[in-house]
PDB file of N, CA and C in Angstrom:
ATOM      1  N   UNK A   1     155.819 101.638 172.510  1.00  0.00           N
ATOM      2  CA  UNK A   1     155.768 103.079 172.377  1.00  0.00           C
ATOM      3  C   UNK A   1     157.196 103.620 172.406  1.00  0.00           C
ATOM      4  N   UNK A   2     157.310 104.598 171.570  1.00  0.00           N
ATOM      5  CA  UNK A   2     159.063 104.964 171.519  1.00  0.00           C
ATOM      6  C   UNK A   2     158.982 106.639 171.922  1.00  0.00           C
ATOM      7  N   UNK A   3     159.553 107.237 172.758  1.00  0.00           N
ATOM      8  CA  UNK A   3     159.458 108.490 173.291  1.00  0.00           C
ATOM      9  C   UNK A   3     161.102 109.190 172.885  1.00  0.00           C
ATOM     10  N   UNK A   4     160.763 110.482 172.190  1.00  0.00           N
ATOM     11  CA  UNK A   4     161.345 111.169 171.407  1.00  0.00           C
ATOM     12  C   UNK A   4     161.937 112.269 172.463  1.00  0.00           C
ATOM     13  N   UNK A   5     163.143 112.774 172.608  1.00  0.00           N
ATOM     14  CA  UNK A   5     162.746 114.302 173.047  1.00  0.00           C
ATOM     15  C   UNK A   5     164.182 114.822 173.235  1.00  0.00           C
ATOM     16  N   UNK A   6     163.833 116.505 172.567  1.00  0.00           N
ATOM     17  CA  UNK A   6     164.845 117.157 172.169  1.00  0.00           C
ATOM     18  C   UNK A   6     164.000 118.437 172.002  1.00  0.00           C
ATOM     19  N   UNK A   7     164.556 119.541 170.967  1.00  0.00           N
ATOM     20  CA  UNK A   7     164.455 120.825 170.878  1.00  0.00           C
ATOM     21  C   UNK A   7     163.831 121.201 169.267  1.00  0.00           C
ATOM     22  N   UNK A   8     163.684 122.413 169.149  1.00  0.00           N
ATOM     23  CA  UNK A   8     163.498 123.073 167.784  1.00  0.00           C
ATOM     24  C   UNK A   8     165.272 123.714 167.739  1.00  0.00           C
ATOM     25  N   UNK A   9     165.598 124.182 168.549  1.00  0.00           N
ATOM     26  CA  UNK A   9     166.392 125.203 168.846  1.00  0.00           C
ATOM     27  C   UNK A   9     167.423 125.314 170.387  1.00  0.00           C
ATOM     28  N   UNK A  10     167.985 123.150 170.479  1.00  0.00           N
ATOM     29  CA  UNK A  10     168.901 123.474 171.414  1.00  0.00           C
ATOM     30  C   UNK A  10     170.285 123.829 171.819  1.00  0.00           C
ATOM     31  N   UNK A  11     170.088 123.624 173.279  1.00  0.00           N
ATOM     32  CA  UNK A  11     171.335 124.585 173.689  1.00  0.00           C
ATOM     33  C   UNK A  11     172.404 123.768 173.385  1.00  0.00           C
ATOM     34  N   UNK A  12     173.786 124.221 173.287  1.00  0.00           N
ATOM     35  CA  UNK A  12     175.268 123.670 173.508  1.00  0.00           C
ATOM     36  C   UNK A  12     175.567 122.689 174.363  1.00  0.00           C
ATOM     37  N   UNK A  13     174.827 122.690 175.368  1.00  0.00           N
ATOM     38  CA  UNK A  13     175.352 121.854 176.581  1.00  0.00           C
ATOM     39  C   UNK A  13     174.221 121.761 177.427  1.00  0.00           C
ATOM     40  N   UNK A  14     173.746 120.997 178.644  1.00  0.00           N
ATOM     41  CA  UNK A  14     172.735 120.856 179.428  1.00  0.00           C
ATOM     42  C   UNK A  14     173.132 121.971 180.916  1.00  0.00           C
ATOM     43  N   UNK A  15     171.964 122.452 180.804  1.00  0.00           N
ATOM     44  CA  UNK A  15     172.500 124.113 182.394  1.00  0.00           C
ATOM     45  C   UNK A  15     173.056 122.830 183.281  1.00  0.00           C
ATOM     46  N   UNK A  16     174.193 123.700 184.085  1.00  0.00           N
ATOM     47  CA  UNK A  16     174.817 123.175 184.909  1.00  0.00           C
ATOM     48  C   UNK A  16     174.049 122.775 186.248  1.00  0.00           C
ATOM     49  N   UNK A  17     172.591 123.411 185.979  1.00  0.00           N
ATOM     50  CA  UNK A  17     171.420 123.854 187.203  1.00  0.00           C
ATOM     51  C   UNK A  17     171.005 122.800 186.999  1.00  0.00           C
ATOM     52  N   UNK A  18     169.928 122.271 185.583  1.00  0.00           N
ATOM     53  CA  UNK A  18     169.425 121.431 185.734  1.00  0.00           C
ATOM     54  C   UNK A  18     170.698 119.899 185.569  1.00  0.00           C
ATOM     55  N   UNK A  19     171.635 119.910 185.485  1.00  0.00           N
ATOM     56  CA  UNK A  19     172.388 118.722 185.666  1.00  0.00           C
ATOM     57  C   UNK A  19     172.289 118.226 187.568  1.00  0.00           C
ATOM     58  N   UNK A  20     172.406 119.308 188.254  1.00  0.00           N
ATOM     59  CA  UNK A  20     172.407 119.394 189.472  1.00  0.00           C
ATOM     60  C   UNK A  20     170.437 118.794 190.084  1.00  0.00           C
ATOM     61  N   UNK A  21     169.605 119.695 189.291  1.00  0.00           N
ATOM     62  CA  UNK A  21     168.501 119.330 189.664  1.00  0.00           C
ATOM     63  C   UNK A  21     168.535 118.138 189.961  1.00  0.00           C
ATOM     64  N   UNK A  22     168.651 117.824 188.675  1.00  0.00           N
ATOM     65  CA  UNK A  22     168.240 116.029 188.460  1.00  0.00           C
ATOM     66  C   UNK A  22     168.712 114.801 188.887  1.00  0.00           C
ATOM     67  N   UNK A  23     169.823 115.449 189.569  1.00  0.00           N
ATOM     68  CA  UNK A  23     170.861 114.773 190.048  1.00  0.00           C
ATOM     69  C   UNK A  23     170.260 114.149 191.704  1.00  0.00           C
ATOM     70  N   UNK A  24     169.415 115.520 191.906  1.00  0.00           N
ATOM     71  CA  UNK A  24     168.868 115.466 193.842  1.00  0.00           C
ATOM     72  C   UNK A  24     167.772 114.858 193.412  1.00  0.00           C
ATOM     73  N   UNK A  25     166.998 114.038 192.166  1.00  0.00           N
ATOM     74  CA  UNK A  25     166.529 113.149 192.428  1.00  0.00           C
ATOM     75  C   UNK A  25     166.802 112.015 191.181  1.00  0.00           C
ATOM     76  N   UNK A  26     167.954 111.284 191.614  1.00  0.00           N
ATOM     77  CA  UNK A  26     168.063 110.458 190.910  1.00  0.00           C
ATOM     78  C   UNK A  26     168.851 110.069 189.506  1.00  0.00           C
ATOM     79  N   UNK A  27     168.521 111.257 188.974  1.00  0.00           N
ATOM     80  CA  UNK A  27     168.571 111.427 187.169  1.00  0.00           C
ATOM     81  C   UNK A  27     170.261 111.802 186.706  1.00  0.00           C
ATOM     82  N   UNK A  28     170.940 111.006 186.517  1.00  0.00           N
ATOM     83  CA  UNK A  28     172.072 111.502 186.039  1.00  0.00           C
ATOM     84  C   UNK A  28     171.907 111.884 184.577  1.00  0.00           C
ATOM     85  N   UNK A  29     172.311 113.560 184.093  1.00  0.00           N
ATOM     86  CA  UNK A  29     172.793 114.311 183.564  1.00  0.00           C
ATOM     87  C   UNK A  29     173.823 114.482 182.197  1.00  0.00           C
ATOM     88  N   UNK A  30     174.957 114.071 183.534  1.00  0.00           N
ATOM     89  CA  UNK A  30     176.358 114.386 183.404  1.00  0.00           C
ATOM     90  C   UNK A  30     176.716 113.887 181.901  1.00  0.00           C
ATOM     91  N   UNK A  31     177.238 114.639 181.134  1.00  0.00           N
ATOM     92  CA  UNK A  31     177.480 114.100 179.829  1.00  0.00           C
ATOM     93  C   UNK A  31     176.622 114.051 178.878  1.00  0.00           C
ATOM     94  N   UNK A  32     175.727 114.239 179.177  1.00  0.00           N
ATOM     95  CA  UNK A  32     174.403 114.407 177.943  1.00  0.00           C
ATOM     96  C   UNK A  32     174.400 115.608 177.173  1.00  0.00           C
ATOM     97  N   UNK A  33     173.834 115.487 176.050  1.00  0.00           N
ATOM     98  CA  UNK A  33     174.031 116.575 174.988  1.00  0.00           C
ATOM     99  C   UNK A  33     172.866 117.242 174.408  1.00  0.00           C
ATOM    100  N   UNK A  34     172.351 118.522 174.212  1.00  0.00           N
ATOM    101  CA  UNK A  34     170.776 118.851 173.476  1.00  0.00           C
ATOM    102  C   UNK A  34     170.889 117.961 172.372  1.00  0.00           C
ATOM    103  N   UNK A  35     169.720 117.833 171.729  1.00  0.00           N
ATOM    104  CA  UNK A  35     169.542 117.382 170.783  1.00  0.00           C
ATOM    105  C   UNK A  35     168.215 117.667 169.580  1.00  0.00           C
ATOM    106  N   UNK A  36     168.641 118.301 168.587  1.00  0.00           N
ATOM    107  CA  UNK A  36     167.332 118.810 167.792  1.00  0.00           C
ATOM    108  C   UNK A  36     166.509 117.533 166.856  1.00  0.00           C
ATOM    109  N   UNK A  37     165.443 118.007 167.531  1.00  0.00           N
ATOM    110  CA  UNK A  37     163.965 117.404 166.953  1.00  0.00           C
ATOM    111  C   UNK A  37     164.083 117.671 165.520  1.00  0.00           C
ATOM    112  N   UNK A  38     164.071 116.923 164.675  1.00  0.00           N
ATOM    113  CA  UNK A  38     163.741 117.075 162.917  1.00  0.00           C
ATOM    114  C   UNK A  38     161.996 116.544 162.913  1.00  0.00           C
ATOM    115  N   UNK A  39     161.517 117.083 161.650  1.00  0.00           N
ATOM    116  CA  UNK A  39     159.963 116.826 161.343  1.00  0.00           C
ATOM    117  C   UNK A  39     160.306 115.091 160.759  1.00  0.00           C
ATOM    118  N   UNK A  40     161.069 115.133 160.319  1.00  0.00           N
ATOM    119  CA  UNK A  40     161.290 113.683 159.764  1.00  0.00           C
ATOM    120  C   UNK A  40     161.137 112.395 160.956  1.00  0.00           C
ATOM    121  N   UNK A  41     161.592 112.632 162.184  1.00  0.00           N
ATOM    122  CA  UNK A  41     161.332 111.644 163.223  1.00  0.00           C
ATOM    123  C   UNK A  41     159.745 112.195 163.968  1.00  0.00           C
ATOM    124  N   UNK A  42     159.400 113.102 163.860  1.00  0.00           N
ATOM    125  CA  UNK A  42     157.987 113.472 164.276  1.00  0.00           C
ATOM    126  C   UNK A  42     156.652 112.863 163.447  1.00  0.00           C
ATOM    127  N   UNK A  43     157.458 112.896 162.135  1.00  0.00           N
ATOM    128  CA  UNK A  43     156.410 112.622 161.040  1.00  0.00           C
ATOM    129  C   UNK A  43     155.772 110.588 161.959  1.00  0.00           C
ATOM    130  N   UNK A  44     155.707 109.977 162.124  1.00  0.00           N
ATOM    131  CA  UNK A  44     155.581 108.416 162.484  1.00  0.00           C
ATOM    132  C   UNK A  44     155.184 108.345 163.753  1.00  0.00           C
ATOM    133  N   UNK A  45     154.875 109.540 164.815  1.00  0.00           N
ATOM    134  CA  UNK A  45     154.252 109.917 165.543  1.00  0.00           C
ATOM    135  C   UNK A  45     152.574 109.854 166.083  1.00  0.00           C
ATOM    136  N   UNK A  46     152.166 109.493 167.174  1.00  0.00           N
ATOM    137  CA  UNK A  46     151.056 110.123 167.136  1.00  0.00           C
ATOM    138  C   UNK A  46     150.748 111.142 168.154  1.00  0.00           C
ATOM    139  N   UNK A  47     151.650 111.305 168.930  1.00  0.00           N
ATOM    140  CA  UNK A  47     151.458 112.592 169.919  1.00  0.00           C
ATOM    141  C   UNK A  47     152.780 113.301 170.080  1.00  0.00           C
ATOM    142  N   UNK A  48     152.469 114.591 169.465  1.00  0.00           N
ATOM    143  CA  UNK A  48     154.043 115.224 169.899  1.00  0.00           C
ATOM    144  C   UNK A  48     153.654 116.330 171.047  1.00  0.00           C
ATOM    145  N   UNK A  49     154.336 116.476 171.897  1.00  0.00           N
ATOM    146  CA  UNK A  49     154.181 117.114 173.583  1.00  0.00           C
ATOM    147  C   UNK A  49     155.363 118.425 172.977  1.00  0.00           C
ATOM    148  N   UNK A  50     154.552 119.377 173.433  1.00  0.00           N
ATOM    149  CA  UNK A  50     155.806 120.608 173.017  1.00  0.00           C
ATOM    150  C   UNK A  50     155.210 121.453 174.363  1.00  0.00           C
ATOM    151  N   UNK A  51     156.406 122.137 175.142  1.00  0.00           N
ATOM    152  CA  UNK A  51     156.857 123.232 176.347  1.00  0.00           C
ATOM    153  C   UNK A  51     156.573 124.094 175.991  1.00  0.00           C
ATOM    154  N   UNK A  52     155.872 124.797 175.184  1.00  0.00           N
ATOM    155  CA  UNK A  52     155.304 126.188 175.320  1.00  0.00           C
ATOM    156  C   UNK A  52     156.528 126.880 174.356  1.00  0.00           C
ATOM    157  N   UNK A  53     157.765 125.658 173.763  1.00  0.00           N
ATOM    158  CA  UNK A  53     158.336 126.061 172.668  1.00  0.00           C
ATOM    159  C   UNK A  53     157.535 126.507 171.078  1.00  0.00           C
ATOM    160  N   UNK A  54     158.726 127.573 170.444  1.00  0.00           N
ATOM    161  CA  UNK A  54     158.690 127.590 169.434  1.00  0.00           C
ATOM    162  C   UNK A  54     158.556 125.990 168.366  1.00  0.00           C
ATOM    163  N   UNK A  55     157.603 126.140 167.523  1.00  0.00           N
ATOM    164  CA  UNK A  55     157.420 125.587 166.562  1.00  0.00           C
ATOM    165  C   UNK A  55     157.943 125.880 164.773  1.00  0.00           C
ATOM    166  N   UNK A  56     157.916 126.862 165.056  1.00  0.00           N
ATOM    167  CA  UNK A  56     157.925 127.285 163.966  1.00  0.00           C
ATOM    168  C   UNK A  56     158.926 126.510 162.821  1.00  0.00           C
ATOM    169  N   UNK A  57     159.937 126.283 163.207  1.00  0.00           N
ATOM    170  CA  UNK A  57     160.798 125.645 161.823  1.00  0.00           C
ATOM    171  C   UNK A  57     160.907 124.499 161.713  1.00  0.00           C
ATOM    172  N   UNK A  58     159.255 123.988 162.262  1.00  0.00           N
ATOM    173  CA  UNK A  58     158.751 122.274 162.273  1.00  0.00           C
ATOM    174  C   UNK A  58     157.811 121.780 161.790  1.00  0.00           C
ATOM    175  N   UNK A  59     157.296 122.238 160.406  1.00  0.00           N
ATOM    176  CA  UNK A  59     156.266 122.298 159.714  1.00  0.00           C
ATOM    177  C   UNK A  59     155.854 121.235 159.648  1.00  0.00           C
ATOM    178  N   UNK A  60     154.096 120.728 160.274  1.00  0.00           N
ATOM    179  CA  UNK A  60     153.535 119.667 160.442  1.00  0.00           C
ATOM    180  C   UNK A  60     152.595 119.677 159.718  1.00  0.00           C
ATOM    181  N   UNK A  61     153.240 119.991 158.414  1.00  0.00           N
ATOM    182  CA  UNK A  61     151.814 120.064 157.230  1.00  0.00           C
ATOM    183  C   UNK A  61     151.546 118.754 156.928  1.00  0.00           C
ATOM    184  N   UNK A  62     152.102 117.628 156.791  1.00  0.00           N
ATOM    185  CA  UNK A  62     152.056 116.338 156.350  1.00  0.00           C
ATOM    186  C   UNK A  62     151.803 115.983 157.528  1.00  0.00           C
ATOM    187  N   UNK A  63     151.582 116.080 159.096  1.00  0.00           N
ATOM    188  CA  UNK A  63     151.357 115.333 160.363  1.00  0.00           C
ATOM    189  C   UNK A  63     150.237 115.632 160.684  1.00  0.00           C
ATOM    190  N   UNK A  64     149.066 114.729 160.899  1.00  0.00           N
ATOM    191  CA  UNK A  64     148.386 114.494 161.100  1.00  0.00           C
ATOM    192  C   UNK A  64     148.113 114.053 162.496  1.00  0.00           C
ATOM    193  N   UNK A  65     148.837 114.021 163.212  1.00  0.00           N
ATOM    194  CA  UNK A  65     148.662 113.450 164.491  1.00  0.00           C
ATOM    195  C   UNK A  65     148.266 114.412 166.015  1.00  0.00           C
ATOM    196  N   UNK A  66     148.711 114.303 166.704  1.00  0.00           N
ATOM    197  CA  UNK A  66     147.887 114.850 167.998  1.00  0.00           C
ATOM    198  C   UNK A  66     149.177 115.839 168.228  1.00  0.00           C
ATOM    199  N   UNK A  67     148.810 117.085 169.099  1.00  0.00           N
ATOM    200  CA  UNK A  67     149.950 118.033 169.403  1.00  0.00           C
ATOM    201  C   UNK A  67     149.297 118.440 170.611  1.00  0.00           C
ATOM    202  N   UNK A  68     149.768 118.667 172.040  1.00  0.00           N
ATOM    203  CA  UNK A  68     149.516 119.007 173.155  1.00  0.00           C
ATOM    204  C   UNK A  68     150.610 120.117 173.461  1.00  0.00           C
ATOM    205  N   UNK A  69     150.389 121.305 173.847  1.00  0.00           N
ATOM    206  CA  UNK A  69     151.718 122.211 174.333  1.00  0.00           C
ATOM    207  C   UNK A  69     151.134 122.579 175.797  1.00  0.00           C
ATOM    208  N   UNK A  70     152.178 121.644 176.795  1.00  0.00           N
ATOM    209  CA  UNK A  70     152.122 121.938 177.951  1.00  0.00           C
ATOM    210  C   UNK A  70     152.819 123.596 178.640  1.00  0.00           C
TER     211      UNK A  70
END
């Protein structure tokens, strides 16, 4: 199973908050970069998980697969 994850629409840099969050358990951060989701790596999918984000400029007319928005 290969797990994808990024944005429609991300930020510049990771909040300095959640670098810190993640940090008090475990998760180093530091240096990581957003990264935008294209339909082209979604397309080979069978479950894409979306945050209650915008969709919109991710047209899943050709995807057939499962979509859950937590």
């Amino acid at each position: 199973m290969k797990t994808l994850t990024g944005g429609t629409g991300p930020a510049d840099e990771v909040h300095e908050e959640v670098v810190t969050a993640m940090a008090e358990v475990g998760i180093n951060l530091a240096g990581r970069e957003p990264r935008e989701i294209k339909f082209e790596e979604l397309r080979d999918n069978q479950c894409v998980v979306t945050l209650g984000c915008s969709t919109e400029n991710v047209c899943p007319a050709t995807w057939s697969g499962e979509n859950r928005d937590w």
